[in-house]
N, C-alpha and C. Protein backbone atom coordinates (compact mmCIF):
# COMPACT_ATOMS: atom_id res chain seq x y z
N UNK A 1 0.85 -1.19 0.00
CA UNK A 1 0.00 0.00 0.00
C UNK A 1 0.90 1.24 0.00
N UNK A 2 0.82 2.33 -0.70
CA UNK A 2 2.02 3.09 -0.99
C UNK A 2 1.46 4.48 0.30
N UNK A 3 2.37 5.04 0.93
CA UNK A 3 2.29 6.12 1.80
C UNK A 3 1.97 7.23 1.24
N UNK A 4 1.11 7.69 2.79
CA UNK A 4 0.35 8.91 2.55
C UNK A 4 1.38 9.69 2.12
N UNK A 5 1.46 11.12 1.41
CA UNK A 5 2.29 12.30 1.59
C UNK A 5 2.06 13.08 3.15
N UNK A 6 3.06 13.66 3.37
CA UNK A 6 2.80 14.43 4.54
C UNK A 6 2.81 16.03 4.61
N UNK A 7 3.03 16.64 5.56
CA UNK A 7 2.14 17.40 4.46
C UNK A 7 3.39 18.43 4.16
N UNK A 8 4.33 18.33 4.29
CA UNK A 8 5.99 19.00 3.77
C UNK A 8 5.97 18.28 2.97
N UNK A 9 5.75 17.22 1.92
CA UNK A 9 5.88 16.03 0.94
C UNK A 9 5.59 17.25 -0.49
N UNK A 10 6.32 17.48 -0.96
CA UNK A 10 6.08 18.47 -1.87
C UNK A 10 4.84 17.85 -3.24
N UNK A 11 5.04 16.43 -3.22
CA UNK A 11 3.59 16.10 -3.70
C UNK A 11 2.51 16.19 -2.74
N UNK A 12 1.22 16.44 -3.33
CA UNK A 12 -0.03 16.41 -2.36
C UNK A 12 -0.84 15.48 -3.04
N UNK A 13 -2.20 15.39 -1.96
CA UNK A 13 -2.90 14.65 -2.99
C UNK A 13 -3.51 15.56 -3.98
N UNK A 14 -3.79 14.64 -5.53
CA UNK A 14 -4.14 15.32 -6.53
C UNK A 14 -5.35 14.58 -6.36
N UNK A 15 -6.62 15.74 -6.44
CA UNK A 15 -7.94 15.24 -6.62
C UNK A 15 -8.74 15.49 -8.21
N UNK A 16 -9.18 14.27 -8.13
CA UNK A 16 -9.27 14.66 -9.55
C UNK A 16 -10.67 15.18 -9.83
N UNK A 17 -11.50 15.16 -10.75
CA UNK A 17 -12.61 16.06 -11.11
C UNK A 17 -13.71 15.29 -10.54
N UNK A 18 -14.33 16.46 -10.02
CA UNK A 18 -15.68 16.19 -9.21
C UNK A 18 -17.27 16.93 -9.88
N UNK A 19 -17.96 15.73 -9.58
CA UNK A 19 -19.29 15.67 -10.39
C UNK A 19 -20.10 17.26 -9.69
N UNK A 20 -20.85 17.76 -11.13
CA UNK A 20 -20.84 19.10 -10.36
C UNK A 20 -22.56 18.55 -11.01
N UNK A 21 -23.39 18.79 -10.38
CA UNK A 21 -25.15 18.52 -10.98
C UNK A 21 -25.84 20.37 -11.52
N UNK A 22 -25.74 20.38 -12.39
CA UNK A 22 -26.96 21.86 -12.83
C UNK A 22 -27.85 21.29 -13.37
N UNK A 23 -28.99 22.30 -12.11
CA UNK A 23 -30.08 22.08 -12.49
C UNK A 23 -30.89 22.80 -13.43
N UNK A 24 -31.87 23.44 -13.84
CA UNK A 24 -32.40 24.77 -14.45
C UNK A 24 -34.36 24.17 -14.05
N UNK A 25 -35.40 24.72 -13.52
CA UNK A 25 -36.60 24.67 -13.06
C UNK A 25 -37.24 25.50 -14.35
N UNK A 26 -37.52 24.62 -15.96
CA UNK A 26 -39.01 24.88 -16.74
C UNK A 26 -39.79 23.82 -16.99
N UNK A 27 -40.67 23.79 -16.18
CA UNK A 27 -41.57 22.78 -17.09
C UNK A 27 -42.18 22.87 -18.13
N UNK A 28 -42.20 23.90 -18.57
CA UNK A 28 -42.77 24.29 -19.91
C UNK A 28 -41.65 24.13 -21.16
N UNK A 29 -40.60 24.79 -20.55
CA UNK A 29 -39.24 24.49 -21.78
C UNK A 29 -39.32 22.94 -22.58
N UNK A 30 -39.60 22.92 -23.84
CA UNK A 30 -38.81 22.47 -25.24
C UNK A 30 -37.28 21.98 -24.83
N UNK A 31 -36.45 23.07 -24.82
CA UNK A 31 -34.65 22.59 -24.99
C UNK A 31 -34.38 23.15 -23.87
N UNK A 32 -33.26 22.81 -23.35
CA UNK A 32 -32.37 23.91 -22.22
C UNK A 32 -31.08 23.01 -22.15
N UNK A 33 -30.02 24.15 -22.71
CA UNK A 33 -28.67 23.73 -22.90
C UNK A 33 -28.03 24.44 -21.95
N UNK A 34 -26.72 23.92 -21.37
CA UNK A 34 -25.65 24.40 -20.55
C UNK A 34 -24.85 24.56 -20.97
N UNK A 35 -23.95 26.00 -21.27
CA UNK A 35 -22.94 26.71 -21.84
C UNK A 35 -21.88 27.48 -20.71
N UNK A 36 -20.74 27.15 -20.79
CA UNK A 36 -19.95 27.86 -20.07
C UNK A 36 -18.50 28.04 -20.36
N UNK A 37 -17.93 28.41 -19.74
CA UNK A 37 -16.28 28.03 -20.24
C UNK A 37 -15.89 26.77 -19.76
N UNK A 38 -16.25 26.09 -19.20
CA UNK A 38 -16.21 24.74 -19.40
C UNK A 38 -15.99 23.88 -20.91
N UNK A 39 -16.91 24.56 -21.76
CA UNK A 39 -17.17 23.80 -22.82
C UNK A 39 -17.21 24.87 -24.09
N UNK A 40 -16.32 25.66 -24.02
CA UNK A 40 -16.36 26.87 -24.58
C UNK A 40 -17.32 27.92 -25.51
N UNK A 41 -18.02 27.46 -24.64
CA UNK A 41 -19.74 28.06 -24.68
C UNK A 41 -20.54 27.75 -26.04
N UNK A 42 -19.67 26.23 -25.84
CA UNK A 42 -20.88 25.35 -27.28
C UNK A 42 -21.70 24.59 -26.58
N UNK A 43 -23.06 24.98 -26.74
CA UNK A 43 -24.47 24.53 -25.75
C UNK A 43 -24.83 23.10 -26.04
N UNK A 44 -23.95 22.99 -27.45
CA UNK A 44 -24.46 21.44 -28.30
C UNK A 44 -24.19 20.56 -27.14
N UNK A 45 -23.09 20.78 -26.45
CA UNK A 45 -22.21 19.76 -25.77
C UNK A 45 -22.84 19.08 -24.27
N UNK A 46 -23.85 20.20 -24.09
CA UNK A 46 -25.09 19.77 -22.95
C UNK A 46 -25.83 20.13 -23.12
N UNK A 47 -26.66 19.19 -23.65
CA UNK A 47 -28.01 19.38 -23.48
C UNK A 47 -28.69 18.63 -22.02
N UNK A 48 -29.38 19.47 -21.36
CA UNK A 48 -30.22 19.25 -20.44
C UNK A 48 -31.31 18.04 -20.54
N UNK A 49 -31.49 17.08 -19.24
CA UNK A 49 -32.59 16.44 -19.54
C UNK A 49 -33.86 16.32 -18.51
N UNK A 50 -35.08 16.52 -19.21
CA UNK A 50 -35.99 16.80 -18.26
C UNK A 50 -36.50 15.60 -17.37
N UNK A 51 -36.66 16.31 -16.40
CA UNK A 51 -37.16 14.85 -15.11
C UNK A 51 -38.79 15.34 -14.96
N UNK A 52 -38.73 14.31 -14.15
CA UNK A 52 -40.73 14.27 -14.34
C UNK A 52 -41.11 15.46 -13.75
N UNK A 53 -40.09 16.10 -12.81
CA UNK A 53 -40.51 16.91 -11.76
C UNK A 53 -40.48 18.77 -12.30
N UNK A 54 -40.14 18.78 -13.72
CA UNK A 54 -40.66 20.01 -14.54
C UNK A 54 -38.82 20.86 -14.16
N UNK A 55 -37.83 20.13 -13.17
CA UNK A 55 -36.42 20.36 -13.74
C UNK A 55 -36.08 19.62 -14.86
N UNK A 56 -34.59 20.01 -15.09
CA UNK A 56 -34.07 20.15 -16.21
C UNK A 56 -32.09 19.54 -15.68
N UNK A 57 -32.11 18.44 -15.98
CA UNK A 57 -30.51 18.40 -15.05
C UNK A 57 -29.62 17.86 -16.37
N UNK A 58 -28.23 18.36 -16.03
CA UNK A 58 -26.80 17.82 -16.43
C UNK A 58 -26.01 17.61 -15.43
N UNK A 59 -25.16 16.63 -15.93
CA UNK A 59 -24.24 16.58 -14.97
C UNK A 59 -22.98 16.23 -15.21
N UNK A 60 -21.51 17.41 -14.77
CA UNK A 60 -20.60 17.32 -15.59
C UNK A 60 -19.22 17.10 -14.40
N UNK A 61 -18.36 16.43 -15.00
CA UNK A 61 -17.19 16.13 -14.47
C UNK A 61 -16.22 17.01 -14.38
N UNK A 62 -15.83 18.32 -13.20
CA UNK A 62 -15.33 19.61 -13.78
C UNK A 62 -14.03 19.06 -12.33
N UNK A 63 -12.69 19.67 -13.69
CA UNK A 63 -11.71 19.80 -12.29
C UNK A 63 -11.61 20.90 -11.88
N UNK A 64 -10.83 20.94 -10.41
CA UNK A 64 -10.79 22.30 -9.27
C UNK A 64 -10.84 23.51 -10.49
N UNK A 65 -11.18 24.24 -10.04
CA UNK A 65 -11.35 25.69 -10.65
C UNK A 65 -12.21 26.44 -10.75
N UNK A 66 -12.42 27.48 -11.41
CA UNK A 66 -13.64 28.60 -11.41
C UNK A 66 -14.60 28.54 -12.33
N UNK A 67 -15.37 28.79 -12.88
CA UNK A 67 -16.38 28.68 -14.41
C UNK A 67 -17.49 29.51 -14.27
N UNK A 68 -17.70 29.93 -15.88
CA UNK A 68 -18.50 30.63 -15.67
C UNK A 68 -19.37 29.82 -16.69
N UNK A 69 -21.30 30.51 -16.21
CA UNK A 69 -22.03 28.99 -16.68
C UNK A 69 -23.42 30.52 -16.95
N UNK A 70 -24.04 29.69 -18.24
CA UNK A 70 -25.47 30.01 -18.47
C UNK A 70 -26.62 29.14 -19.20
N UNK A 71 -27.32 29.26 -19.06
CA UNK A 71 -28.48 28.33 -19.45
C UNK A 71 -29.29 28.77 -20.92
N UNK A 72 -29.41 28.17 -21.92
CA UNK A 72 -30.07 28.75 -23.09
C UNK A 72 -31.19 27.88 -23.26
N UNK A 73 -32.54 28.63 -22.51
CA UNK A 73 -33.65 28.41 -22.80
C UNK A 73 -34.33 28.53 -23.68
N UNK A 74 -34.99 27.57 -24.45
CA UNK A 74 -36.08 27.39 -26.05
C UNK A 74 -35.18 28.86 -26.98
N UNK A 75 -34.18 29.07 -26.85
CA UNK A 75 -33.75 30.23 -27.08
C UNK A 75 -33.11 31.40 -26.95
N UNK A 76 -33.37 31.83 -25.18
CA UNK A 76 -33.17 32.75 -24.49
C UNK A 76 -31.95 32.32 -23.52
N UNK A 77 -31.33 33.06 -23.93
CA UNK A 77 -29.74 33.35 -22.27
C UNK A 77 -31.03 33.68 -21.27
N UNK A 78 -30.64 32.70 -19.81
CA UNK A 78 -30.85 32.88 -18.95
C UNK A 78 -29.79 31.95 -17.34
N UNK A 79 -30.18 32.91 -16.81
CA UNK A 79 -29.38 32.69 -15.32
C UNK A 79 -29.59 31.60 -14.27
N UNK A 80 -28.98 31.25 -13.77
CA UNK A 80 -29.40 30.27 -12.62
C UNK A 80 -30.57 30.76 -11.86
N UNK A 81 -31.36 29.94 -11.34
CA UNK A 81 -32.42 30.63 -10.55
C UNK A 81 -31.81 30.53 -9.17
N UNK A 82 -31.24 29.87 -9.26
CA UNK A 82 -31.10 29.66 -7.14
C UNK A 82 -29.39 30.92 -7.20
N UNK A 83 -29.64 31.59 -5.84
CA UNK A 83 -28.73 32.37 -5.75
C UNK A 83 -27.19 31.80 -5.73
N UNK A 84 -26.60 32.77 -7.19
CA UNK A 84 -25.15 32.02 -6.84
C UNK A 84 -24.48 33.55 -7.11
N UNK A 85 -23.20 32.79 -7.30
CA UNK A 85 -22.36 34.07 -7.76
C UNK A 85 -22.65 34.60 -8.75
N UNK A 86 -22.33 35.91 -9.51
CA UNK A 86 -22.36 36.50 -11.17
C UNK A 86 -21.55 37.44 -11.29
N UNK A 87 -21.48 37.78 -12.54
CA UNK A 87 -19.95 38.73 -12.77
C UNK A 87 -20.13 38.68 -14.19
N UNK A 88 -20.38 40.06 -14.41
CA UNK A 88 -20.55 40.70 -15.64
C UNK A 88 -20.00 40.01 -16.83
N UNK A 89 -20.81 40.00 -18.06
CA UNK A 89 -20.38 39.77 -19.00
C UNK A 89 -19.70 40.59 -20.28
N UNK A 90 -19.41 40.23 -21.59
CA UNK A 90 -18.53 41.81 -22.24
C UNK A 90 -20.38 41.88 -23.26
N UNK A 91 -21.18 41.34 -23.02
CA UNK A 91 -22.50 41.50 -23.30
C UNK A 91 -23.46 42.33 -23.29
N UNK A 92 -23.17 42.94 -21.64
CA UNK A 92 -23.81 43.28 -20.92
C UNK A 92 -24.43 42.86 -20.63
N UNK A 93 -24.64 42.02 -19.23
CA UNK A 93 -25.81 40.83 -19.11
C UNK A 93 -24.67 40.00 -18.23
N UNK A 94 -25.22 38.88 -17.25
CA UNK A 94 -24.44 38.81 -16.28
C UNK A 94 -24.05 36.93 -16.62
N UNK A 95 -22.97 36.20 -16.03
CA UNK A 95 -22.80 35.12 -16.29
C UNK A 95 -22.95 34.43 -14.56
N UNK A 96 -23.60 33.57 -14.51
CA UNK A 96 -22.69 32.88 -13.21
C UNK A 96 -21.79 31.84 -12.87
N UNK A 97 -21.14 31.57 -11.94
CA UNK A 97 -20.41 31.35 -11.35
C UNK A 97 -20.26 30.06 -10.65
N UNK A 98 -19.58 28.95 -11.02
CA UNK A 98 -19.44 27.81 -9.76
C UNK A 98 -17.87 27.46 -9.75
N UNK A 99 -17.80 27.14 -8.89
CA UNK A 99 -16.54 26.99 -8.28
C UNK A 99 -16.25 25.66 -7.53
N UNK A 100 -15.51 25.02 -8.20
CA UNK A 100 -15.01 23.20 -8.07
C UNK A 100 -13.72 23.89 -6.98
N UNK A 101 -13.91 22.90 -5.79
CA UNK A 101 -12.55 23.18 -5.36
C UNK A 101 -12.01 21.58 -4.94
């Protein structure tokens, strides 16, 4: 069984990418894609799938870091509904925010 590092061990542990779940709440929505710098804001690459319960989930394998994320409803840029971070876009119009650590 190979030893822990300690914590002067100039290796650490490396964790690798952790399952991040977005949700988006339409029951009425047709499509709803997830775009972010994750995936360099090609929506093709997630598409959302609807559960009985009128959400909308993906779920992506993101390593440690920052991202910025939006939702493209039947059409429309839109925002997370549940309160997160946001930070302006060069759009005008805001992006949000999750953060893998």
């Amino acid at each position: 069984m190979p030893e822990e590092p300690d914590s002067k061990s100039k290796s650490a542990w490396k964790l690798g990418p952790k399952k991040v779940v977005f949700e988006y709440y339409a029951p009425l929505a047709q499509r709803v894609y997830l775009a972010g710098t994750f995936n360099e804001w090609n929506m093709e690459n997630c598409p959302l799938k609807r559960e009985q319960d009128g959400k909308w989930k993906f779920t992506l394998s993101l390593p440690s870091g920052r991202y910025e994320y939006r939702y493209f409803v039947d059409g429309v840029w839109e925002n997370d509904q549940r309160p997160v971070e946001c930070v302006p876009n060069a759009f005008g119009s805001w992006n949000c925010v999750v953060t893998v650590l």
